[in-house]
Protein backbone atom coordinates (compact mmCIF):
# COMPACT_ATOMS: atom_id res chain seq x y z
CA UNK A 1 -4.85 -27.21 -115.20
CA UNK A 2 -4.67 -29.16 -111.61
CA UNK A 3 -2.60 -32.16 -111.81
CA UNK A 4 -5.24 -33.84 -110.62
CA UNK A 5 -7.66 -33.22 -113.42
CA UNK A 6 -8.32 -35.41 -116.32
CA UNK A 7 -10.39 -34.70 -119.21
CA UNK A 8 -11.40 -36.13 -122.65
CA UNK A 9 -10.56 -34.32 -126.37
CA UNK A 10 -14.06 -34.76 -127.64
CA UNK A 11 -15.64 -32.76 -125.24
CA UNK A 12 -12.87 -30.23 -125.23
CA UNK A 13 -14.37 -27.48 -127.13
CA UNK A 14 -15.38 -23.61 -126.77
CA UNK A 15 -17.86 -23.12 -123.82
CA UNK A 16 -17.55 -26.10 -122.47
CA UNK A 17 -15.99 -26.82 -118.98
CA UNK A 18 -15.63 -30.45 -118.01
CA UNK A 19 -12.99 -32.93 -115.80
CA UNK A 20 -12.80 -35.17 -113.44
CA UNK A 21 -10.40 -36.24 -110.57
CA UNK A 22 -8.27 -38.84 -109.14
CA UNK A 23 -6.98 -40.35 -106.33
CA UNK A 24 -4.95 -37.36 -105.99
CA UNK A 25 -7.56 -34.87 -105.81
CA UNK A 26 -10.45 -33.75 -103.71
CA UNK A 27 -12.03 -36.09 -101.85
CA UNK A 28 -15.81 -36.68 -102.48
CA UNK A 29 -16.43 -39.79 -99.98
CA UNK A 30 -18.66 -37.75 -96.99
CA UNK A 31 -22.01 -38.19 -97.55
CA UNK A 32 -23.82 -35.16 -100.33
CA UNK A 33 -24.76 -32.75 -97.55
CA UNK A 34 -21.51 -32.24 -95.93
CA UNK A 35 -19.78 -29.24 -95.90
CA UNK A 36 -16.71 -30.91 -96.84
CA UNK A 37 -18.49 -32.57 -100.16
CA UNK A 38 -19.63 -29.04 -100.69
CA UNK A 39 -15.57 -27.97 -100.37
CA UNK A 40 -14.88 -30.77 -102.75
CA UNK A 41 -17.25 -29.61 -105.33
CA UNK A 42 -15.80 -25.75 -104.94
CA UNK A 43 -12.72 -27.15 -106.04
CA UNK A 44 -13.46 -29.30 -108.93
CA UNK A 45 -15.70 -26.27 -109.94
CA UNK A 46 -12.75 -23.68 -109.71
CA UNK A 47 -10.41 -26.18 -111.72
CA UNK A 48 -12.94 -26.74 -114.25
CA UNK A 49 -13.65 -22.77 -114.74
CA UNK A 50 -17.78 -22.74 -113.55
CA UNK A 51 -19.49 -21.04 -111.46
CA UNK A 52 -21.44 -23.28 -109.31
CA UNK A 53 -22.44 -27.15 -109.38
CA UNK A 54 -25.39 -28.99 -108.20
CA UNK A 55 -25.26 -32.86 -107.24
CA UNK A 56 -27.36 -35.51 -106.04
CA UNK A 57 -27.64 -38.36 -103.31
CA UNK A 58 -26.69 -41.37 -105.65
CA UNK A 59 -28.73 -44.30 -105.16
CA UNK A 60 -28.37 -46.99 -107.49
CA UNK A 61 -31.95 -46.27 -109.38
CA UNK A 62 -33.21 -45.11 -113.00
CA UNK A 63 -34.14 -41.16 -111.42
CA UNK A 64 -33.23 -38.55 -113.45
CA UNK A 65 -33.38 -34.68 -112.22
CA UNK A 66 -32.86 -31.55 -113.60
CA UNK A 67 -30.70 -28.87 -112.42
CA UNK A 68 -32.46 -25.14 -112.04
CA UNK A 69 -29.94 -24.42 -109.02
CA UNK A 70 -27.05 -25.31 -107.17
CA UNK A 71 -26.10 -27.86 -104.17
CA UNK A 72 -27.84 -31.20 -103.84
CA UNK A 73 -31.13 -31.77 -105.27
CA UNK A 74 -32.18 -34.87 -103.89
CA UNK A 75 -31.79 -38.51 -105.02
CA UNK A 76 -31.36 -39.59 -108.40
CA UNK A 77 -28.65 -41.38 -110.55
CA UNK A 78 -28.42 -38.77 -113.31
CA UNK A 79 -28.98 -35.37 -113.26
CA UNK A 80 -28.73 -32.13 -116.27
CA UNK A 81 -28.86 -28.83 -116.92
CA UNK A 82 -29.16 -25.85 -119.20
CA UNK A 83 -28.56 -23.11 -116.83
CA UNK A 84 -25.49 -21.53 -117.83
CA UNK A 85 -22.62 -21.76 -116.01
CA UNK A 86 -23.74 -24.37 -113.59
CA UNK A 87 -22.17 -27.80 -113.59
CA UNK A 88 -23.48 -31.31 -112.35
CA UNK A 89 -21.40 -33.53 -110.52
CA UNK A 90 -21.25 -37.26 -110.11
CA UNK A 91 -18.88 -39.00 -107.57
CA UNK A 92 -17.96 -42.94 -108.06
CA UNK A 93 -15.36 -45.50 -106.26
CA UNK A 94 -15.56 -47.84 -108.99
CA UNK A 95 -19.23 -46.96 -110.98
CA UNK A 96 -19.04 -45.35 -114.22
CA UNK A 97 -19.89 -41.86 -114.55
CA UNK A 98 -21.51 -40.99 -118.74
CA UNK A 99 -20.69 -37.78 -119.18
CA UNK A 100 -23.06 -35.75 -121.92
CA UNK A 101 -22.61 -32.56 -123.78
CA UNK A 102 -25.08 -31.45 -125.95
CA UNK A 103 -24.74 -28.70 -128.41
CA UNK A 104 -28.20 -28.08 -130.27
CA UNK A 105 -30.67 -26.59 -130.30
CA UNK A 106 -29.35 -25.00 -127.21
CA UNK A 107 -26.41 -26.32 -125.03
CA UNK A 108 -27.61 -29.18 -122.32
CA UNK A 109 -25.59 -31.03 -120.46
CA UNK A 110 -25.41 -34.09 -117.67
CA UNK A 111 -24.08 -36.87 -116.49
CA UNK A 112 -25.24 -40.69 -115.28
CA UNK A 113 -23.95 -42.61 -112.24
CA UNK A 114 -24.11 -46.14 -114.19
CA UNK A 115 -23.71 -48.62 -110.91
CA UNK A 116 -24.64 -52.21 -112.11
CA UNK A 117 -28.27 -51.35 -110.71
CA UNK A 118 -28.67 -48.36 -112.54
CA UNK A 119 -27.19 -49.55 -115.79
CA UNK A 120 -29.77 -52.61 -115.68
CA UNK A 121 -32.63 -49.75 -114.79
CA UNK A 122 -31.32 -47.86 -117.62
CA UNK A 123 -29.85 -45.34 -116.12
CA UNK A 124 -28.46 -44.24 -119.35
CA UNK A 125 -31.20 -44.22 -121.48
CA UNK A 126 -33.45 -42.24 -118.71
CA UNK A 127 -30.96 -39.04 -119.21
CA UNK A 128 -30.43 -39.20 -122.94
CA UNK A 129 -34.55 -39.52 -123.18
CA UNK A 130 -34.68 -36.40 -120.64
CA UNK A 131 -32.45 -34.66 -122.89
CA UNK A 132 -34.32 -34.99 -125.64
CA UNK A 133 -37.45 -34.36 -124.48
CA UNK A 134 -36.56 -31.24 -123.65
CA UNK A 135 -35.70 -30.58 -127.07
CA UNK A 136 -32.19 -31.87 -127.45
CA UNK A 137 -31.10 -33.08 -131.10
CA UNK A 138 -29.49 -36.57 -129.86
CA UNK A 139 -27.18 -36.43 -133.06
CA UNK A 140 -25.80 -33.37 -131.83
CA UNK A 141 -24.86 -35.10 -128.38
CA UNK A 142 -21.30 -35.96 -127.40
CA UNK A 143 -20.38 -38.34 -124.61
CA UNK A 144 -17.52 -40.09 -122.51
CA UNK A 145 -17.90 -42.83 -120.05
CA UNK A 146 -15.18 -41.93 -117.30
CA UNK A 147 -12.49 -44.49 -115.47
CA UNK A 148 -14.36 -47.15 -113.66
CA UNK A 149 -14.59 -50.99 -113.07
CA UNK A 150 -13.53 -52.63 -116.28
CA UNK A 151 -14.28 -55.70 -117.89
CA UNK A 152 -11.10 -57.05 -117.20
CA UNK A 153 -11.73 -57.10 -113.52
CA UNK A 154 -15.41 -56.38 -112.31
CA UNK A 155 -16.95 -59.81 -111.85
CA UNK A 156 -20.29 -60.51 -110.66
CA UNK A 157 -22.40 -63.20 -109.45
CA UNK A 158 -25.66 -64.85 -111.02
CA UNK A 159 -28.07 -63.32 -110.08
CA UNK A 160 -26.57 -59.49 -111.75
CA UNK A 161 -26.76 -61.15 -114.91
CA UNK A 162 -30.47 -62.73 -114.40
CA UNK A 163 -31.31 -59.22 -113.44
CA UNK A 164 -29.57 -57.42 -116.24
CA UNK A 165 -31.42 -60.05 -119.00
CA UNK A 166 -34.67 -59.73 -117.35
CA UNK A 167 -34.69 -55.83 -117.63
CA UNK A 168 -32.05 -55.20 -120.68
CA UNK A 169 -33.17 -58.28 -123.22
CA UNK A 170 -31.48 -61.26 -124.34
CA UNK A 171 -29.06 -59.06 -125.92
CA UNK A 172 -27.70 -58.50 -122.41
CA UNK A 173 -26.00 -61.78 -122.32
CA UNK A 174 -23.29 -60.42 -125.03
CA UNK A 175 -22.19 -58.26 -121.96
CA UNK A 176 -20.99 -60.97 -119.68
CA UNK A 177 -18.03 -63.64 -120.08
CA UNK A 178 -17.61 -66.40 -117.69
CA UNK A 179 -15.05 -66.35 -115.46
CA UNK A 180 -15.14 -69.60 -113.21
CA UNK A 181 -17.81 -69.28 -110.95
CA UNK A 182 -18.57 -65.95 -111.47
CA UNK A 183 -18.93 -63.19 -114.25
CA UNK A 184 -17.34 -60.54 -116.09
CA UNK A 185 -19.62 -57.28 -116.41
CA UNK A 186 -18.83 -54.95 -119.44
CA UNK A 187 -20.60 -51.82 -117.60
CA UNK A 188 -18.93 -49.75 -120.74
CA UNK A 189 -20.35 -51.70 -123.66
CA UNK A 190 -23.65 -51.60 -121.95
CA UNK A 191 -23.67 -47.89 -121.43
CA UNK A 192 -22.35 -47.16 -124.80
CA UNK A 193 -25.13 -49.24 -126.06
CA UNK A 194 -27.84 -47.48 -124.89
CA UNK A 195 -26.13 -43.77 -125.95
CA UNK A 196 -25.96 -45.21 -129.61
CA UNK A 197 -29.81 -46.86 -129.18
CA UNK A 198 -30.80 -42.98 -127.94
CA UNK A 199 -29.73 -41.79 -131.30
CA UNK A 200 -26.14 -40.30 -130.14
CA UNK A 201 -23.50 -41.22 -133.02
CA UNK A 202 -20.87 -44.05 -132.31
CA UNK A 203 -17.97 -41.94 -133.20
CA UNK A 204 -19.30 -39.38 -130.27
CA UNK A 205 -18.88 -41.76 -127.74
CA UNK A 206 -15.49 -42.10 -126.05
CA UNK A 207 -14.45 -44.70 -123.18
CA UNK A 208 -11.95 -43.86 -121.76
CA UNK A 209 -11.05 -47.58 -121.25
CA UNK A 210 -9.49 -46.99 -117.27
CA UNK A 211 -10.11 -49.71 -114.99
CA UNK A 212 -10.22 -48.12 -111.24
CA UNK A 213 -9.49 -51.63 -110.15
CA UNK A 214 -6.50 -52.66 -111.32
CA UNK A 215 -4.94 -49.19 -112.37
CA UNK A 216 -3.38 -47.15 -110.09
CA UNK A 217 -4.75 -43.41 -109.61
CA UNK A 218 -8.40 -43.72 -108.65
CA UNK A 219 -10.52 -44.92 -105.79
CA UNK A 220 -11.64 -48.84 -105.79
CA UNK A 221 -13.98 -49.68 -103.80
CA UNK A 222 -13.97 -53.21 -105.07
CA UNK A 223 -10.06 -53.12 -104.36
CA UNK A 224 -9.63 -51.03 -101.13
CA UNK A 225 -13.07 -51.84 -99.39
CA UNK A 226 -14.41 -49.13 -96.89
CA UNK A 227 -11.04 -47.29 -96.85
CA UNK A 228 -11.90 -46.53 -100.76
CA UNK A 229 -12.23 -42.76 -101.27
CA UNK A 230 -14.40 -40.89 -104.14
CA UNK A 231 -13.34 -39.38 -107.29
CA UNK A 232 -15.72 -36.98 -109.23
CA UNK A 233 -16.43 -35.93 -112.82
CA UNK A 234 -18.39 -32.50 -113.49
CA UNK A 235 -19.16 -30.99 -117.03
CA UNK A 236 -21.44 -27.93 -117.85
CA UNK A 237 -21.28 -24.97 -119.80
CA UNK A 238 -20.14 -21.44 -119.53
């Protein structure tokens, strides 16, 4: 395995290929329809062991696509798949990327770019509900939210929180702490929240608990500004 690959134990099992990079690795930060994103996605594809990927523009909505083919498909925040040996790819400088594995009836798979604006459009819940309306047994799901801004660093202002109650609930207040002026965001807790609300089993979701702020390893955005690069994550199955 590239030394630049990380991946998670519950997702490690027969016929499925999955991983995503650090600092240390390719380099996703030109825009989707480069040929050097293209390049990037070759290689996480060959260390991963698939045959192709497809990917999307990411825009910070609640779109959800499906994957029939490689290359990018056009904008959305989440994308899946059940043709075989094609994987999706998300790419993140401090958003968490929900990767999802699904094993019956048939094997689906995709992931979710969960930026503060697509987490409070429920970014989330709009793949898992794709998922299953394409037939896919949400108990039989499996999922891991990747390294990103953690609650221990990722503060926002007001108005994210006004936002997230308005469209999450009341319940979305447990999510925030106060932090002087401004407010701690538990992007995790809200994203494992809606995997357990779509029916996928607590003990089947794994966070991998890596702040990309204040950890070394992985692209910040938040902490390196424009200079930030882009990590990826890409799961599918052979």
């Amino acid at each position: 395995m590239k030394s630049w690959l990380r991946t998670a134990p519950l997702l490690d099992r027969s016929g499925w290929a999955h991983g995503w990079t650090t600092a240390a690795g390719p380099d996703f930060h030109t825009p989707p329809d480069a040929p050097d994103h293209a390049a990037a996605v070759a290689s996480l594809s060959a260390a991963v062991g698939l045959d192709d990927a497809a990917w999307v523009r990411q825009v910070h909505g609640g779109t959800v696509l499906r994957a029939e083919g490689p290359g990018c498909l056009g904008e959305a925040d989440a994308l899946w798949s059940d043709r075989p040996g094609l994987g999706v790819v998300g790419r993140s400088a401090d958003c968490p990327l929900v990767i999802v594995t699904c094993d019956s009836p048939s094997p689906r798979w995709g992931f979710a770019h969960a930026s503060w604006r697509s987490t409070v459009a429920g970014i989330t819940a709009e793949l898992m509900a794709a998922l299953k309306n394409a037939g896919t047994e949400p108990t039989a799901c499996r999922a891991v939210i990747g390294p990103s801004a953690g609650p221990c660093c990722y503060e926002v202002g007001d108005e994210v929180r006004e936002q997230a109650c308005e469209s999450l609930g009341k319940l979305a207040e447990a999510f925030f702490v106060r932090r002087g002026e401004r407010w701690l965001l538990d992007l995790w807790r809200v994203n494992v929240a809606q995997l357990i609300a779509a029916g996928v089993p607590g003990d089947h979701v794994q966070v991998t608990g890596v702040c990309t702020i204040c950890s070394e390893g992985y692209p910040s955005y938040r902490r390196d500004g424009a200079a930030a690069g882009r990590f990826a994550a890409m799961v599918g199955h052979a």
